[in-house]
PDB file of N, CA and C in Angstrom:
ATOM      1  N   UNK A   1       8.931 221.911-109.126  1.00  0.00           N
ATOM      2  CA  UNK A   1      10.190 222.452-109.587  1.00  0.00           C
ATOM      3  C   UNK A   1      10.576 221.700-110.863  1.00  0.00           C
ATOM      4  N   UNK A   2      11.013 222.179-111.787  1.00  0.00           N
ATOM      5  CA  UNK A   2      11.626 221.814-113.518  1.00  0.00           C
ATOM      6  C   UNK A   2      12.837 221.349-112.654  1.00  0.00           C
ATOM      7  N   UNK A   3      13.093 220.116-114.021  1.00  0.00           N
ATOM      8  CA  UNK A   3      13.761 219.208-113.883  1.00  0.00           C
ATOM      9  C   UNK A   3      15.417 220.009-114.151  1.00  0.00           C
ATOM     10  N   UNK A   4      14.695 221.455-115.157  1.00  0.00           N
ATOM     11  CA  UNK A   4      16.221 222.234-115.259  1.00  0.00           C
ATOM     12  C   UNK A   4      17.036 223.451-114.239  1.00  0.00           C
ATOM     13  N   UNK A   5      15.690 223.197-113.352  1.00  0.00           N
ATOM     14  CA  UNK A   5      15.769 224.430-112.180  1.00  0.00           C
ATOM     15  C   UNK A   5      16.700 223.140-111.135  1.00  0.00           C
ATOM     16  N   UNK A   6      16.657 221.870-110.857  1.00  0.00           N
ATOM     17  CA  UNK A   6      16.803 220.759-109.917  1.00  0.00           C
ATOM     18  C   UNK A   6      18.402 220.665-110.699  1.00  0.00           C
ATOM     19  N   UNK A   7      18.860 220.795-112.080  1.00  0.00           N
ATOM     20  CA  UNK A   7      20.152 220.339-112.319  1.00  0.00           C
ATOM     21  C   UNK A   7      20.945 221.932-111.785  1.00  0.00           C
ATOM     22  N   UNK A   8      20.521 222.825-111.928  1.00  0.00           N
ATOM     23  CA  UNK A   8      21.015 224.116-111.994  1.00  0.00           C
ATOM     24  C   UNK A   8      21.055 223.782-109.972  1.00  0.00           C
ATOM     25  N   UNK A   9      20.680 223.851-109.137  1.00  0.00           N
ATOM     26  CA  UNK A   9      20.753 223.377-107.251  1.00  0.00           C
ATOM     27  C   UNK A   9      21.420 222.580-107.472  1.00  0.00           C
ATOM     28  N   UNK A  10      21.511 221.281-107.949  1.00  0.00           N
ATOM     29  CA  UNK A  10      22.409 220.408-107.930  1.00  0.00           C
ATOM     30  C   UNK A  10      23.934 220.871-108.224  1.00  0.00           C
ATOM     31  N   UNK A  11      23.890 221.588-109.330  1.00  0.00           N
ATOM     32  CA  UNK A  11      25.429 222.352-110.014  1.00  0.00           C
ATOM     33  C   UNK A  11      26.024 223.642-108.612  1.00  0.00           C
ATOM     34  N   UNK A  12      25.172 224.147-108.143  1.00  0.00           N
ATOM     35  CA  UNK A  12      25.259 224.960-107.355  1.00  0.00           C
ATOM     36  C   UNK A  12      25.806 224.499-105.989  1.00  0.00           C
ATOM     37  N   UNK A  13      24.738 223.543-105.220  1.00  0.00           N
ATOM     38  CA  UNK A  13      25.047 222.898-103.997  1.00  0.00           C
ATOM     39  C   UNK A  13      26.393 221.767-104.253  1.00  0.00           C
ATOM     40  N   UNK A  14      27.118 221.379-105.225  1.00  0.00           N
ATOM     41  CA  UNK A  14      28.363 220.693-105.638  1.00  0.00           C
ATOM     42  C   UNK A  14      29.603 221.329-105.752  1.00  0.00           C
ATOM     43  N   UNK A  15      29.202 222.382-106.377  1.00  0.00           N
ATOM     44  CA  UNK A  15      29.773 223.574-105.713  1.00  0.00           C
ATOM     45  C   UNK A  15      30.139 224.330-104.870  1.00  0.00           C
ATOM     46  N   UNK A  16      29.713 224.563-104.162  1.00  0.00           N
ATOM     47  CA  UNK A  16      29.700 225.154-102.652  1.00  0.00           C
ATOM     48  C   UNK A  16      30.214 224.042-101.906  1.00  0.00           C
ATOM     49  N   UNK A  17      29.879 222.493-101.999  1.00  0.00           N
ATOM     50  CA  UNK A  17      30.103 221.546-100.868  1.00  0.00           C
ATOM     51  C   UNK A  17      31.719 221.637-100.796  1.00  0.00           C
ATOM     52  N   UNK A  18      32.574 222.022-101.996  1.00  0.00           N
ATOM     53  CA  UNK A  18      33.647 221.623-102.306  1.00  0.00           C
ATOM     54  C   UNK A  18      34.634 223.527-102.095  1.00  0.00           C
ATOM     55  N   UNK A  19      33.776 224.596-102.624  1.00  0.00           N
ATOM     56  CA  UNK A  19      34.221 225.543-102.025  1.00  0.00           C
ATOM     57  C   UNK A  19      34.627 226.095-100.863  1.00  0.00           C
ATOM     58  N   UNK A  20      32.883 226.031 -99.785  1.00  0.00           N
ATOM     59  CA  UNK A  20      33.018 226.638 -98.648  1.00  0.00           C
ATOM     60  C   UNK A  20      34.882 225.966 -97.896  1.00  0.00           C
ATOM     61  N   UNK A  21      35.081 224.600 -97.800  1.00  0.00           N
ATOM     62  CA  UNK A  21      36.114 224.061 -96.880  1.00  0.00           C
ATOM     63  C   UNK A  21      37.447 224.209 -97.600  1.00  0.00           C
ATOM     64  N   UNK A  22      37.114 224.660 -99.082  1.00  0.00           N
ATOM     65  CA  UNK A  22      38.437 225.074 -99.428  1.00  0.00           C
ATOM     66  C   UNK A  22      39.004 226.043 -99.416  1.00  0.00           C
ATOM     67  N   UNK A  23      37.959 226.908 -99.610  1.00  0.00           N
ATOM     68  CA  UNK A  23      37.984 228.375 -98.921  1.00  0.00           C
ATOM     69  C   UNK A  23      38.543 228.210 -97.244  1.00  0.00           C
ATOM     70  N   UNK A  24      37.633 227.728 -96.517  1.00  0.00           N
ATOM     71  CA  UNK A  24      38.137 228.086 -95.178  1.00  0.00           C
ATOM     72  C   UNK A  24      39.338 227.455 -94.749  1.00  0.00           C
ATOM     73  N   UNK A  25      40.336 226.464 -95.445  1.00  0.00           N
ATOM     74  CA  UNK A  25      41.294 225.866 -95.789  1.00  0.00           C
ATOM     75  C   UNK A  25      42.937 226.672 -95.759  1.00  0.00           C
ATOM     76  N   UNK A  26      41.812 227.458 -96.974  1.00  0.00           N
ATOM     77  CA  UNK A  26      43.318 228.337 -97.315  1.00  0.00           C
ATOM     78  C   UNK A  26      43.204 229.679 -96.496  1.00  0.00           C
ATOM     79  N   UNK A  27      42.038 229.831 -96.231  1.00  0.00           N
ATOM     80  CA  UNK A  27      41.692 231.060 -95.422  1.00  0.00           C
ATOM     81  C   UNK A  27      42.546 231.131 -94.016  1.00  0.00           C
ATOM     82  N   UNK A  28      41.882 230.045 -93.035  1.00  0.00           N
ATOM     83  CA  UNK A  28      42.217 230.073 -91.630  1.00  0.00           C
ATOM     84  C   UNK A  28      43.357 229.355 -91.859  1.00  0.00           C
ATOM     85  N   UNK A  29      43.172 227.922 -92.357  1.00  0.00           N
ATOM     86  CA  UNK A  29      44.515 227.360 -91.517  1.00  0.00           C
ATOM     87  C   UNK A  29      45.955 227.575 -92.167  1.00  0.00           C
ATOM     88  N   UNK A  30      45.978 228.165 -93.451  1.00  0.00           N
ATOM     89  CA  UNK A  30      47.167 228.443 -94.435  1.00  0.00           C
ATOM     90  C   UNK A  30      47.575 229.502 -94.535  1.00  0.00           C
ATOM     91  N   UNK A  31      46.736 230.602 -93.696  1.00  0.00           N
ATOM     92  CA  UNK A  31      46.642 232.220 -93.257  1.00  0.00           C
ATOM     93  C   UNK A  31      47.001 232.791 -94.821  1.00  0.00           C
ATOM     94  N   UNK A  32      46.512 232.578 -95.726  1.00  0.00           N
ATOM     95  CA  UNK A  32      46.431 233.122 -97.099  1.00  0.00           C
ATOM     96  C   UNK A  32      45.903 234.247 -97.110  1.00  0.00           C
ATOM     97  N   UNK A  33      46.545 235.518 -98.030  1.00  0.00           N
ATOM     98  CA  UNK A  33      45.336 236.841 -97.403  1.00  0.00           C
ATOM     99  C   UNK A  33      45.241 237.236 -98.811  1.00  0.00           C
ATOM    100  N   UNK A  34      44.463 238.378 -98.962  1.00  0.00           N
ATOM    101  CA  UNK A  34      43.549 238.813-100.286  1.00  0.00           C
ATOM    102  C   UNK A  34      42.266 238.147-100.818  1.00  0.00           C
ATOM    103  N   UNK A  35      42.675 237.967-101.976  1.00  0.00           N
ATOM    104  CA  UNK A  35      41.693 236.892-102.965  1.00  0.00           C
ATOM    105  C   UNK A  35      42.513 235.560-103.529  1.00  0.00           C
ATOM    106  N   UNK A  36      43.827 235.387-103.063  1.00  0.00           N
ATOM    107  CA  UNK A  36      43.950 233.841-103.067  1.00  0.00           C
ATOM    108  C   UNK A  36      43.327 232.632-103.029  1.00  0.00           C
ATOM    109  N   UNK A  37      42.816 233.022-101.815  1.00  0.00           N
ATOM    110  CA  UNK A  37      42.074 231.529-101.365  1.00  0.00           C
ATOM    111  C   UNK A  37      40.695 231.195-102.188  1.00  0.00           C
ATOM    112  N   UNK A  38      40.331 232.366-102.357  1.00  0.00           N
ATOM    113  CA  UNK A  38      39.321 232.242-102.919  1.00  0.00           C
ATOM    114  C   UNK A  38      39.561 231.876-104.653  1.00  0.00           C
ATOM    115  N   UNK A  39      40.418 232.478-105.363  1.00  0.00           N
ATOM    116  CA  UNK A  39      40.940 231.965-106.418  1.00  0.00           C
ATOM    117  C   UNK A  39      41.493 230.596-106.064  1.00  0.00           C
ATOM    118  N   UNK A  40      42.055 229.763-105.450  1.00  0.00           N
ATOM    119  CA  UNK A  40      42.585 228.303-105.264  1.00  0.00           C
ATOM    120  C   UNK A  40      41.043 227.704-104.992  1.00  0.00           C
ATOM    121  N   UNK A  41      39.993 228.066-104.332  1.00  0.00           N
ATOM    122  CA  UNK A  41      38.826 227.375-103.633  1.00  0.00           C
ATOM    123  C   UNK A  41      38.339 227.265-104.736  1.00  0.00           C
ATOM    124  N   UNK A  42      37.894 228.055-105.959  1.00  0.00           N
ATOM    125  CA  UNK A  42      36.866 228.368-107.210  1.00  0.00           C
ATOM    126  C   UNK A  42      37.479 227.539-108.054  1.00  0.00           C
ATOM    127  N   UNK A  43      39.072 227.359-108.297  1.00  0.00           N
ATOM    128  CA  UNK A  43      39.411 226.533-109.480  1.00  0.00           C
ATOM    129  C   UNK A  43      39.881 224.980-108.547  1.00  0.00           C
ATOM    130  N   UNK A  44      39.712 224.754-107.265  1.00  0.00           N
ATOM    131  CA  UNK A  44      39.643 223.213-106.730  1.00  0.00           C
ATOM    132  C   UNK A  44      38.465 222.644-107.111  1.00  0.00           C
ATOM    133  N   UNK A  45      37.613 223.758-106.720  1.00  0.00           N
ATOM    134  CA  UNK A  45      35.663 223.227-106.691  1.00  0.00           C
ATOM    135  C   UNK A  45      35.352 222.905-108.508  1.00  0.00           C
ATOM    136  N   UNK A  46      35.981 223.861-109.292  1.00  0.00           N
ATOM    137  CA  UNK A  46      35.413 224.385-110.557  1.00  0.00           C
ATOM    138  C   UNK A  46      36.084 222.611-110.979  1.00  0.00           C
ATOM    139  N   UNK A  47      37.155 222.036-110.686  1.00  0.00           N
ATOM    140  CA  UNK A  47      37.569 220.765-111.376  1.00  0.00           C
ATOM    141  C   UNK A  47      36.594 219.766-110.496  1.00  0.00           C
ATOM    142  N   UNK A  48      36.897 219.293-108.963  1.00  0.00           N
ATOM    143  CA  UNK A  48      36.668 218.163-108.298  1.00  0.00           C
ATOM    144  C   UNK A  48      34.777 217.918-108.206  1.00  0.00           C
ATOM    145  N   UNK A  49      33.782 219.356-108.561  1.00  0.00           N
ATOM    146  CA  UNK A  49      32.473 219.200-108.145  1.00  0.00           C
ATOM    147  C   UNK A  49      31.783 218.578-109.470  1.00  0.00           C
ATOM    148  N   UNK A  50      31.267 217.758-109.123  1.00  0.00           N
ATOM    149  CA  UNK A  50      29.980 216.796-109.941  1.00  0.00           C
ATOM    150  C   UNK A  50      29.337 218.033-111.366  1.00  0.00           C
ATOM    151  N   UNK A  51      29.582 217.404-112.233  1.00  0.00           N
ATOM    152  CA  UNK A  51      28.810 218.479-113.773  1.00  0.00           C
ATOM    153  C   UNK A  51      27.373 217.851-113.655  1.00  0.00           C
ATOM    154  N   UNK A  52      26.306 218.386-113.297  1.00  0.00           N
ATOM    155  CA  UNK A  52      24.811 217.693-113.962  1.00  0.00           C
ATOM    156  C   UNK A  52      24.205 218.594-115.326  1.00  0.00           C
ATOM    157  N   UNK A  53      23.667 217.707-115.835  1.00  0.00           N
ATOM    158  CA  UNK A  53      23.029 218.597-117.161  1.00  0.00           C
ATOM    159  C   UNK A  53      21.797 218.191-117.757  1.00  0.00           C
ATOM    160  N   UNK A  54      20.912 219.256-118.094  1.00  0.00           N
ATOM    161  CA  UNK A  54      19.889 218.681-118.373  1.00  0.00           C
ATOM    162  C   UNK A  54      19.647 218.610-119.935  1.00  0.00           C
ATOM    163  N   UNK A  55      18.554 217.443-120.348  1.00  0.00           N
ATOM    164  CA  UNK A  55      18.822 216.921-121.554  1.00  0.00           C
ATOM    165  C   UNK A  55      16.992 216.495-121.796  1.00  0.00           C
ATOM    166  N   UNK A  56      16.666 216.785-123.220  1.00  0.00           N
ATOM    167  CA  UNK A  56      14.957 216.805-123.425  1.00  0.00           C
ATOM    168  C   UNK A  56      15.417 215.018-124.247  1.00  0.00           C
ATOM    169  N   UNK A  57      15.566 214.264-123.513  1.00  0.00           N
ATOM    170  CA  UNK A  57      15.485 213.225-124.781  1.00  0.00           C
ATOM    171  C   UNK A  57      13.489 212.210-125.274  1.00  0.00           C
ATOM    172  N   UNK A  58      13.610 211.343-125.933  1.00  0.00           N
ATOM    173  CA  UNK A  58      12.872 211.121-126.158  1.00  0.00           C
ATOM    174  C   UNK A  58      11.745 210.952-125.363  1.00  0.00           C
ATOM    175  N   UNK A  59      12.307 210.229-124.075  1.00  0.00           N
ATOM    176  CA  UNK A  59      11.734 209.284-123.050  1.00  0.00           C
ATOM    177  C   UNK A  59      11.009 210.326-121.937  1.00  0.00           C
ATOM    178  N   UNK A  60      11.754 211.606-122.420  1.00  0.00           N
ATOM    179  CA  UNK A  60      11.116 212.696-121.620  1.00  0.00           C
ATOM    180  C   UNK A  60      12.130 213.524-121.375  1.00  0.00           C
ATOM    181  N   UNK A  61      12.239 214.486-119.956  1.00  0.00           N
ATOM    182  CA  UNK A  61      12.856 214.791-119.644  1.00  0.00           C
ATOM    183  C   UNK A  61      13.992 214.346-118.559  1.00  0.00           C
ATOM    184  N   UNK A  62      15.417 214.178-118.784  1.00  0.00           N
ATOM    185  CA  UNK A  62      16.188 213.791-117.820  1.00  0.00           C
ATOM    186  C   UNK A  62      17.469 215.196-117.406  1.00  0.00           C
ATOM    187  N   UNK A  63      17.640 214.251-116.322  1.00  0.00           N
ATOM    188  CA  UNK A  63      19.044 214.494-115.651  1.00  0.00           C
ATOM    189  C   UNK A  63      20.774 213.819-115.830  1.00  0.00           C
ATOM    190  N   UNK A  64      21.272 214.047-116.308  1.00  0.00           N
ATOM    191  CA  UNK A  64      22.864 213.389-116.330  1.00  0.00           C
ATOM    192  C   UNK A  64      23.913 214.122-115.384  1.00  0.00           C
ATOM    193  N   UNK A  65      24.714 213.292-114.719  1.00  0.00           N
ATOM    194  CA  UNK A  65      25.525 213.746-113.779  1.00  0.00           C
ATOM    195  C   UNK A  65      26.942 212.931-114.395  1.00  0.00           C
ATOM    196  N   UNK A  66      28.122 213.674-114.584  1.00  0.00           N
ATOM    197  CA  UNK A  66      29.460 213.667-114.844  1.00  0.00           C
ATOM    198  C   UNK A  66      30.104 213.759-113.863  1.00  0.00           C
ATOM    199  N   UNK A  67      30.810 213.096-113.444  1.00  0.00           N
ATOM    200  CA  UNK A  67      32.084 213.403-112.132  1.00  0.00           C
ATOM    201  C   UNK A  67      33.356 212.738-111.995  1.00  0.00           C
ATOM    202  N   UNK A  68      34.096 213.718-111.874  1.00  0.00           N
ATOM    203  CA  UNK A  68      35.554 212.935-111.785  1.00  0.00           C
ATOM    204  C   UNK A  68      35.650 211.406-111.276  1.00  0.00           C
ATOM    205  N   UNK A  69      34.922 211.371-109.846  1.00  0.00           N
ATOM    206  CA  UNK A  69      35.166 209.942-109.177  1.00  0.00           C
ATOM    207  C   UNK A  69      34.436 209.237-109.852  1.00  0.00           C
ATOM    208  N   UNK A  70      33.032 209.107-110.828  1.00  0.00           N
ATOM    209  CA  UNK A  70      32.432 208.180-110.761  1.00  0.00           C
ATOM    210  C   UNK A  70      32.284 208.034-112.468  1.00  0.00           C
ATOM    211  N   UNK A  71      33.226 206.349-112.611  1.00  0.00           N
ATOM    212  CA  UNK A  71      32.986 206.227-114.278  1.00  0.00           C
ATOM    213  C   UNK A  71      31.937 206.637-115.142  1.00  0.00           C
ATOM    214  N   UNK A  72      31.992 207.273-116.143  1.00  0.00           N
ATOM    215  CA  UNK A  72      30.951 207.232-116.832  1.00  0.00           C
ATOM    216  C   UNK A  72      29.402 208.327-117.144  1.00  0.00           C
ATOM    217  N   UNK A  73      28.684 208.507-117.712  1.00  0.00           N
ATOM    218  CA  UNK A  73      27.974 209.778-117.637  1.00  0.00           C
ATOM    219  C   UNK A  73      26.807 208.612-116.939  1.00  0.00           C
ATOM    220  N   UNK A  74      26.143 209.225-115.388  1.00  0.00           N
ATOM    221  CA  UNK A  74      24.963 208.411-114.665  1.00  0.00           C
ATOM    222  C   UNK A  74      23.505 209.354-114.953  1.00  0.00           C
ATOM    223  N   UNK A  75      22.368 208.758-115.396  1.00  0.00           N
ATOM    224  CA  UNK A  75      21.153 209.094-115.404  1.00  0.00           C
ATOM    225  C   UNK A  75      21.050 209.809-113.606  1.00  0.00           C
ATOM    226  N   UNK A  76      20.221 210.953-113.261  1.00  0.00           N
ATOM    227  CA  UNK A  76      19.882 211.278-111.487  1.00  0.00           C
ATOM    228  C   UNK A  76      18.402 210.855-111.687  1.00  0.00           C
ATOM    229  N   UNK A  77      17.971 210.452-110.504  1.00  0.00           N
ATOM    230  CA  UNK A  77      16.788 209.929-110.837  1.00  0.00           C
ATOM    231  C   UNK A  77      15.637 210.908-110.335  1.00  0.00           C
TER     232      UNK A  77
END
């Protein structure tokens, strides 16, 4: 698997980790109806989930991960 196919799962599964429970959040326990919840779940996830990105630098090919909680832009290994 490419190192740009692994940031693109990573962006995806960071996503979802932070959707699915916000979704079911506003869904079940806040009895929200329509497309609310799902609009509040997409723009909670779209701020709080991890950015990875992929980058051709010299040394080869890498991974960088951005995230609210964690200072700083981190190499993924």
């Amino acid at each position: 698997m490419s190192k740009k196919t692994k940031a693109f799962l990573y962006n995806l599964a960071g996503f979802i980790a932070f959707f699915v429970p916000t979704w079911f959040i506003g869904a079940n326990l806040l009895k929200m109806e329509d497309f609310w919840p799902k609009i509040i779940a997409f723009a909670v996830s779209l701020f709080l989930s991890p950015k990875f990105q992929f980058l051709k630098t010299a040394e080869g090919d890498k991974i960088f991960m951005k995230w609210l909680f964690v200072k700083g832009i981190k190499e993924v290994k």
